[in-house]
PDB file of N, CA and C in Angstrom:
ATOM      1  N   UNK A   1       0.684 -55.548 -15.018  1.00  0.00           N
ATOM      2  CA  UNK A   1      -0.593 -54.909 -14.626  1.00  0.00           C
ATOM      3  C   UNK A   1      -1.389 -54.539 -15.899  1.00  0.00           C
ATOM      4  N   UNK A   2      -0.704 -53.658 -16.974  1.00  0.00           N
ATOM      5  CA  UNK A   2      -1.302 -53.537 -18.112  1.00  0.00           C
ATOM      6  C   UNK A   2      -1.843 -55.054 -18.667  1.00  0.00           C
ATOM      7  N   UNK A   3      -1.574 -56.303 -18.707  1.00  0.00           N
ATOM      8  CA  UNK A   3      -1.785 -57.287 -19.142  1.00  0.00           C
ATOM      9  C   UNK A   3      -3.147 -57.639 -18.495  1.00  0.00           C
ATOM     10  N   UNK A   4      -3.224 -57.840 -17.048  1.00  0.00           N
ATOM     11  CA  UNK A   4      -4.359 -57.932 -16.478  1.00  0.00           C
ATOM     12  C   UNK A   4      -5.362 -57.070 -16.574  1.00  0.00           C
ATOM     13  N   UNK A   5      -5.174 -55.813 -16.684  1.00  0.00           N
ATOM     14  CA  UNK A   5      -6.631 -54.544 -16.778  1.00  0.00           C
ATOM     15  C   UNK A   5      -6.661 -54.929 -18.701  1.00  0.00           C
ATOM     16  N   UNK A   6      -6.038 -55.504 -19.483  1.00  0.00           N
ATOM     17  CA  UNK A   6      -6.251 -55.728 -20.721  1.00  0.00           C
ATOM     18  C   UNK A   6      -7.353 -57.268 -20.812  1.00  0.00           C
ATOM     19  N   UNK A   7      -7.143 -58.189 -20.224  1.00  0.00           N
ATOM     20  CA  UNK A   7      -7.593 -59.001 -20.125  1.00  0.00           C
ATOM     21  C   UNK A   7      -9.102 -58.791 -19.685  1.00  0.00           C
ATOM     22  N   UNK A   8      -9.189 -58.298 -18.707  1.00  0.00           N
ATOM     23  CA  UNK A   8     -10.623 -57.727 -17.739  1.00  0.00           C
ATOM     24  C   UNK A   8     -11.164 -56.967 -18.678  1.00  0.00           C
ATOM     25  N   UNK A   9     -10.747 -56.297 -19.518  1.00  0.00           N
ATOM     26  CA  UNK A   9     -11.687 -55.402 -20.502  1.00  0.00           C
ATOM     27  C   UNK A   9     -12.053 -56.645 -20.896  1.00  0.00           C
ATOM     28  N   UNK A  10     -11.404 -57.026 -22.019  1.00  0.00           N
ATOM     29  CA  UNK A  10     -11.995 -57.965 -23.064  1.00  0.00           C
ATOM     30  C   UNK A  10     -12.890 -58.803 -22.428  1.00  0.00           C
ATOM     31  N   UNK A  11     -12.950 -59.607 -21.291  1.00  0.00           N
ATOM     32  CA  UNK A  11     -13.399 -60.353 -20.606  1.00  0.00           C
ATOM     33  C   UNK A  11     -15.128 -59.573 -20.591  1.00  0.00           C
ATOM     34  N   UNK A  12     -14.894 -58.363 -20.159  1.00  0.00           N
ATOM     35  CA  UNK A  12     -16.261 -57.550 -19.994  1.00  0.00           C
ATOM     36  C   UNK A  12     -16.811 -57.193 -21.276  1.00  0.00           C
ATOM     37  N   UNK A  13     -16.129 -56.939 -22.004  1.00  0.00           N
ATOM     38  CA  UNK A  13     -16.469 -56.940 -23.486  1.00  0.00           C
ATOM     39  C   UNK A  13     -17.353 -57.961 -23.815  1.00  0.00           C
ATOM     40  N   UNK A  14     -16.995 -58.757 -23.768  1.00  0.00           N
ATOM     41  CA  UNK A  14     -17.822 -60.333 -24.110  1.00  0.00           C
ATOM     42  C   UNK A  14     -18.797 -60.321 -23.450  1.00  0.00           C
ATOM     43  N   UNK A  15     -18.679 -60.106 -22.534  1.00  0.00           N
ATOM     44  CA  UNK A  15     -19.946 -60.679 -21.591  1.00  0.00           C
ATOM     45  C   UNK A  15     -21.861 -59.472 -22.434  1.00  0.00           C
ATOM     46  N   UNK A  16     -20.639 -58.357 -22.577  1.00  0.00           N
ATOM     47  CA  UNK A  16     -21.841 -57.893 -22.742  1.00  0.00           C
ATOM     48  C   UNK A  16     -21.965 -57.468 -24.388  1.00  0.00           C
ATOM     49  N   UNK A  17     -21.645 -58.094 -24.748  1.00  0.00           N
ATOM     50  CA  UNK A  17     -21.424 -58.219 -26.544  1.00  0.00           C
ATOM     51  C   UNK A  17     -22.336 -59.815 -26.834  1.00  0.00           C
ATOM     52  N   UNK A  18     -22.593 -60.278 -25.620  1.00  0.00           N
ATOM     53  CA  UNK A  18     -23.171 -61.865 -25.689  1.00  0.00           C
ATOM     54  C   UNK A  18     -24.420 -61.507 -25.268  1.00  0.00           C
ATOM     55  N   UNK A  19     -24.766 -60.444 -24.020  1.00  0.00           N
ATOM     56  CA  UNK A  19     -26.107 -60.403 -23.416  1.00  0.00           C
ATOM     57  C   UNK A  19     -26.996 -59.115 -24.489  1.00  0.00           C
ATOM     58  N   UNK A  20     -25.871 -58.403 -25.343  1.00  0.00           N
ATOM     59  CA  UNK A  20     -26.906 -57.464 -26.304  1.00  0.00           C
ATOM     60  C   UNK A  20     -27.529 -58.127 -27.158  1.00  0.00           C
ATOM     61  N   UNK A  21     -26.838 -59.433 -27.698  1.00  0.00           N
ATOM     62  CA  UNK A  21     -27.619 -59.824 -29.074  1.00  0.00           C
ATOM     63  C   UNK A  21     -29.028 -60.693 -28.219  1.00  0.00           C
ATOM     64  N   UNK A  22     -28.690 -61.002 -27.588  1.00  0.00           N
ATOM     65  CA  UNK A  22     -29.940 -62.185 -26.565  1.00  0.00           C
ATOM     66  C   UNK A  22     -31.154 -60.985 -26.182  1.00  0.00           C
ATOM     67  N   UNK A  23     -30.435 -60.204 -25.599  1.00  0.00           N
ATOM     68  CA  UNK A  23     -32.045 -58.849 -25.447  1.00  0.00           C
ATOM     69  C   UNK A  23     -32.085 -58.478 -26.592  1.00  0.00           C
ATOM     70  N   UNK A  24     -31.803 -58.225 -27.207  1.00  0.00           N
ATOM     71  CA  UNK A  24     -32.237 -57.765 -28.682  1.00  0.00           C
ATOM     72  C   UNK A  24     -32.976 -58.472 -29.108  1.00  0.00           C
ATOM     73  N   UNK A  25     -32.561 -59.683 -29.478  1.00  0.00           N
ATOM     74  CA  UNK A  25     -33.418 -60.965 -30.292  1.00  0.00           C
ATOM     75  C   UNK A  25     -34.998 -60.803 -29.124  1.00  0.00           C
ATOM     76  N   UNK A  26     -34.757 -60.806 -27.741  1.00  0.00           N
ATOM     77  CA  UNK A  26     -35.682 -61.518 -27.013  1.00  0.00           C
ATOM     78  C   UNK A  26     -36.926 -60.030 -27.382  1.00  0.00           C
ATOM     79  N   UNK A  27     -36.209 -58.950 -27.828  1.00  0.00           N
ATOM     80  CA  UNK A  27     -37.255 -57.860 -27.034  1.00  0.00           C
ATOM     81  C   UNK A  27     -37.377 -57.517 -28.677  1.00  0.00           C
ATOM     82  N   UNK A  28     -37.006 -57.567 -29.579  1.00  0.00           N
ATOM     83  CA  UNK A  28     -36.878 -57.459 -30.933  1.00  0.00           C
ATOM     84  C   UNK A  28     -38.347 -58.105 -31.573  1.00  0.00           C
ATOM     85  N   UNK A  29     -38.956 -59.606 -31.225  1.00  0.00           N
ATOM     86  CA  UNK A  29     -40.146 -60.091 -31.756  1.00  0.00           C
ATOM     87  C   UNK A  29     -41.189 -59.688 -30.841  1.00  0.00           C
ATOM     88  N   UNK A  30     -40.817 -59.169 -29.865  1.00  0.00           N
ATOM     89  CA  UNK A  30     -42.061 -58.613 -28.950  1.00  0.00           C
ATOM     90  C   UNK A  30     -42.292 -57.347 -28.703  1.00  0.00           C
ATOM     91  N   UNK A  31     -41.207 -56.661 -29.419  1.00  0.00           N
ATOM     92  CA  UNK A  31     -41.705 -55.290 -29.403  1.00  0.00           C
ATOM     93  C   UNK A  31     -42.361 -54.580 -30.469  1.00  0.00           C
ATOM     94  N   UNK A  32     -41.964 -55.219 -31.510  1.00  0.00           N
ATOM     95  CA  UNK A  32     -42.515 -54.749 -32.999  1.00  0.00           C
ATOM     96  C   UNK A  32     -44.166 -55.317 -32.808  1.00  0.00           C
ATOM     97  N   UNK A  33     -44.198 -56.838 -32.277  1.00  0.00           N
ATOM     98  CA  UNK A  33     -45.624 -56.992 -32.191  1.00  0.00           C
ATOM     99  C   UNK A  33     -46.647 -55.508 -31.690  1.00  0.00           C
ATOM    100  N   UNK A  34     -46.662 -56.176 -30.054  1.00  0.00           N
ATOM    101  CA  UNK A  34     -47.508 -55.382 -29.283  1.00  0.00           C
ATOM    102  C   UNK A  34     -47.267 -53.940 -29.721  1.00  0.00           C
ATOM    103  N   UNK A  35     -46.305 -53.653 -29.842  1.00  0.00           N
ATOM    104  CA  UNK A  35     -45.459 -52.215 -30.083  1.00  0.00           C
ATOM    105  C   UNK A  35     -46.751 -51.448 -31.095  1.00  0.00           C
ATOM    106  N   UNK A  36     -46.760 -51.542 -32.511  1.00  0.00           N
ATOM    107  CA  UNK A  36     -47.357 -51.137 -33.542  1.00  0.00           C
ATOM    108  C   UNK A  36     -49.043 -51.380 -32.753  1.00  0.00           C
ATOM    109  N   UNK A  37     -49.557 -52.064 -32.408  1.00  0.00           N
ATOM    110  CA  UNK A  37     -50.848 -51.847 -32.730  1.00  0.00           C
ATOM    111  C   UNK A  37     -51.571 -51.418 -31.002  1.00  0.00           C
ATOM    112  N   UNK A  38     -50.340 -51.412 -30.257  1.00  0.00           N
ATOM    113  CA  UNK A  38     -50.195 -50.849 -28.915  1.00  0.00           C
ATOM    114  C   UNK A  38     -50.594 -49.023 -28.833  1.00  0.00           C
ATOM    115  N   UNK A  39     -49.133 -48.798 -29.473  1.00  0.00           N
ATOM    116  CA  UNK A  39     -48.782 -47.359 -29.634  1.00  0.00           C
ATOM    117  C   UNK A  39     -50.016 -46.568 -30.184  1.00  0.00           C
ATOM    118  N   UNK A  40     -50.789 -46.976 -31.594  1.00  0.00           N
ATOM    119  CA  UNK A  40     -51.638 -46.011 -32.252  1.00  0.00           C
ATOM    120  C   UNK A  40     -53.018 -46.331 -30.558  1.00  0.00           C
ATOM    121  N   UNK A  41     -53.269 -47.379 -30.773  1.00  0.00           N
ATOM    122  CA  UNK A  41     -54.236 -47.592 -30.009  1.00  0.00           C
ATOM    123  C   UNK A  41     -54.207 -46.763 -28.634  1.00  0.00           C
ATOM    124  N   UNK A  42     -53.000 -47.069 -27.947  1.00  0.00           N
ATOM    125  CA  UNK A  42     -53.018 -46.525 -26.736  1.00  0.00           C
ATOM    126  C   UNK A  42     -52.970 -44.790 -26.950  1.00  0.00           C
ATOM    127  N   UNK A  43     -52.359 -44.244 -28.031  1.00  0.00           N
ATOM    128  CA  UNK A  43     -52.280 -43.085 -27.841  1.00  0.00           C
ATOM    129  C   UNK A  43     -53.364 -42.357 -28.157  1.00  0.00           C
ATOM    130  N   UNK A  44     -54.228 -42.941 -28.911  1.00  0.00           N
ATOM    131  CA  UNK A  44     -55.284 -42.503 -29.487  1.00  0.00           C
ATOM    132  C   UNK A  44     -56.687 -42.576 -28.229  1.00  0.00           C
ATOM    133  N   UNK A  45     -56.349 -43.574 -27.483  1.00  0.00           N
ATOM    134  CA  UNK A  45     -57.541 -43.522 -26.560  1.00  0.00           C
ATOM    135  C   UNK A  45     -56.710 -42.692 -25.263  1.00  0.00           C
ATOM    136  N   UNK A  46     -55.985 -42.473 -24.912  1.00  0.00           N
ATOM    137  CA  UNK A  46     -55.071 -41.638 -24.333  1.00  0.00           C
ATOM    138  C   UNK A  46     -55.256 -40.205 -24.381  1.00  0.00           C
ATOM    139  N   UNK A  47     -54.963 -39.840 -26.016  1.00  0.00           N
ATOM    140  CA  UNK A  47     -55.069 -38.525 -26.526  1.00  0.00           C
ATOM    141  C   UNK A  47     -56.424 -37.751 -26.207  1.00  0.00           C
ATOM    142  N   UNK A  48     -57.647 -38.759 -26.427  1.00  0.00           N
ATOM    143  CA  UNK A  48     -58.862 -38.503 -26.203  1.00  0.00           C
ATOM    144  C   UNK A  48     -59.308 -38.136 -24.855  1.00  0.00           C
ATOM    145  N   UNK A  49     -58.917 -39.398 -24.047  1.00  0.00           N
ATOM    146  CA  UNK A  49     -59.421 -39.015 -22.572  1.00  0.00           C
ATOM    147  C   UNK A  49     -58.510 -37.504 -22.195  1.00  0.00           C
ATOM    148  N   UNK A  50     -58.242 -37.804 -21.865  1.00  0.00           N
ATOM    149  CA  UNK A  50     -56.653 -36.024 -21.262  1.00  0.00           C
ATOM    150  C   UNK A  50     -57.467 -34.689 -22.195  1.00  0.00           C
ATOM    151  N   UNK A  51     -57.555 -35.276 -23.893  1.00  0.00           N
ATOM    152  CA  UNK A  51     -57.865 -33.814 -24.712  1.00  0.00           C
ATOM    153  C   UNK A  51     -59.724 -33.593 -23.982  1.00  0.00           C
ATOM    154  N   UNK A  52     -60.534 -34.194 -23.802  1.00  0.00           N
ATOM    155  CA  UNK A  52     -61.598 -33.922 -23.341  1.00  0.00           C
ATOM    156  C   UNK A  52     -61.688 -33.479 -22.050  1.00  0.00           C
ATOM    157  N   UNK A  53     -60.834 -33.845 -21.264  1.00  0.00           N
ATOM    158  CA  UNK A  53     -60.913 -33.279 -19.374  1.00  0.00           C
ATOM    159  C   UNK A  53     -60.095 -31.942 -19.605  1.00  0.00           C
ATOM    160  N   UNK A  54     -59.160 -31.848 -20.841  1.00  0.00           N
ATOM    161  CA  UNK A  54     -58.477 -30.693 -20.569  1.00  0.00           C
ATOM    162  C   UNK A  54     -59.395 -29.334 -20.581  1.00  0.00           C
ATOM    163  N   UNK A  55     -60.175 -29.994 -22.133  1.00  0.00           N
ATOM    164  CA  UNK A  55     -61.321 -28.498 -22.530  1.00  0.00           C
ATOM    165  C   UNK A  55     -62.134 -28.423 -21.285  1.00  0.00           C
ATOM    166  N   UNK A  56     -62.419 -28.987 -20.491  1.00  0.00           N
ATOM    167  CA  UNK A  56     -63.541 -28.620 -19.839  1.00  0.00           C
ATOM    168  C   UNK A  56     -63.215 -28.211 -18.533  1.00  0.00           C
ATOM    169  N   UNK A  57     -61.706 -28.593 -18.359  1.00  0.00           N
ATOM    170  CA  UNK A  57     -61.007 -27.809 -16.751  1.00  0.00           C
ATOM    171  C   UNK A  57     -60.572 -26.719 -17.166  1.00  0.00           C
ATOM    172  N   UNK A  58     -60.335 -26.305 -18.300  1.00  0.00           N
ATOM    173  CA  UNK A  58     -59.822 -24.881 -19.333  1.00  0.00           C
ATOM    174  C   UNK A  58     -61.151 -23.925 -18.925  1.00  0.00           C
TER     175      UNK A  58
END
């Protein structure tokens, strides 16, 4: 029994020791893109709309 629940780890091990490097790689060149010029942008027009409705419902 120990042999088999030893086997099934490793088995699961792999599987997902194979699917981290593949999302990584896949989400790795597309997140740094959009990411950087996403983030300032979005937060900045973000920050603005919300900080202007706030002063004026204040």
């Amino acid at each position: 029994e120990d042999d088999i629940q030893n086997d099934e780890e490793q088995g699961v091990d792999d599987v997902d020791a194979q699917e981290q490097p593949n999302l990584d790689e896949d989400v790795h060149p597309e997140l740094p893109v959009p990411m950087p010029p996403f983030v300032p942008l979005r937060r900045s027009t973000r920050d603005h709309h919300p900080s202007t409705r706030y002063s004026a419902n204040e």
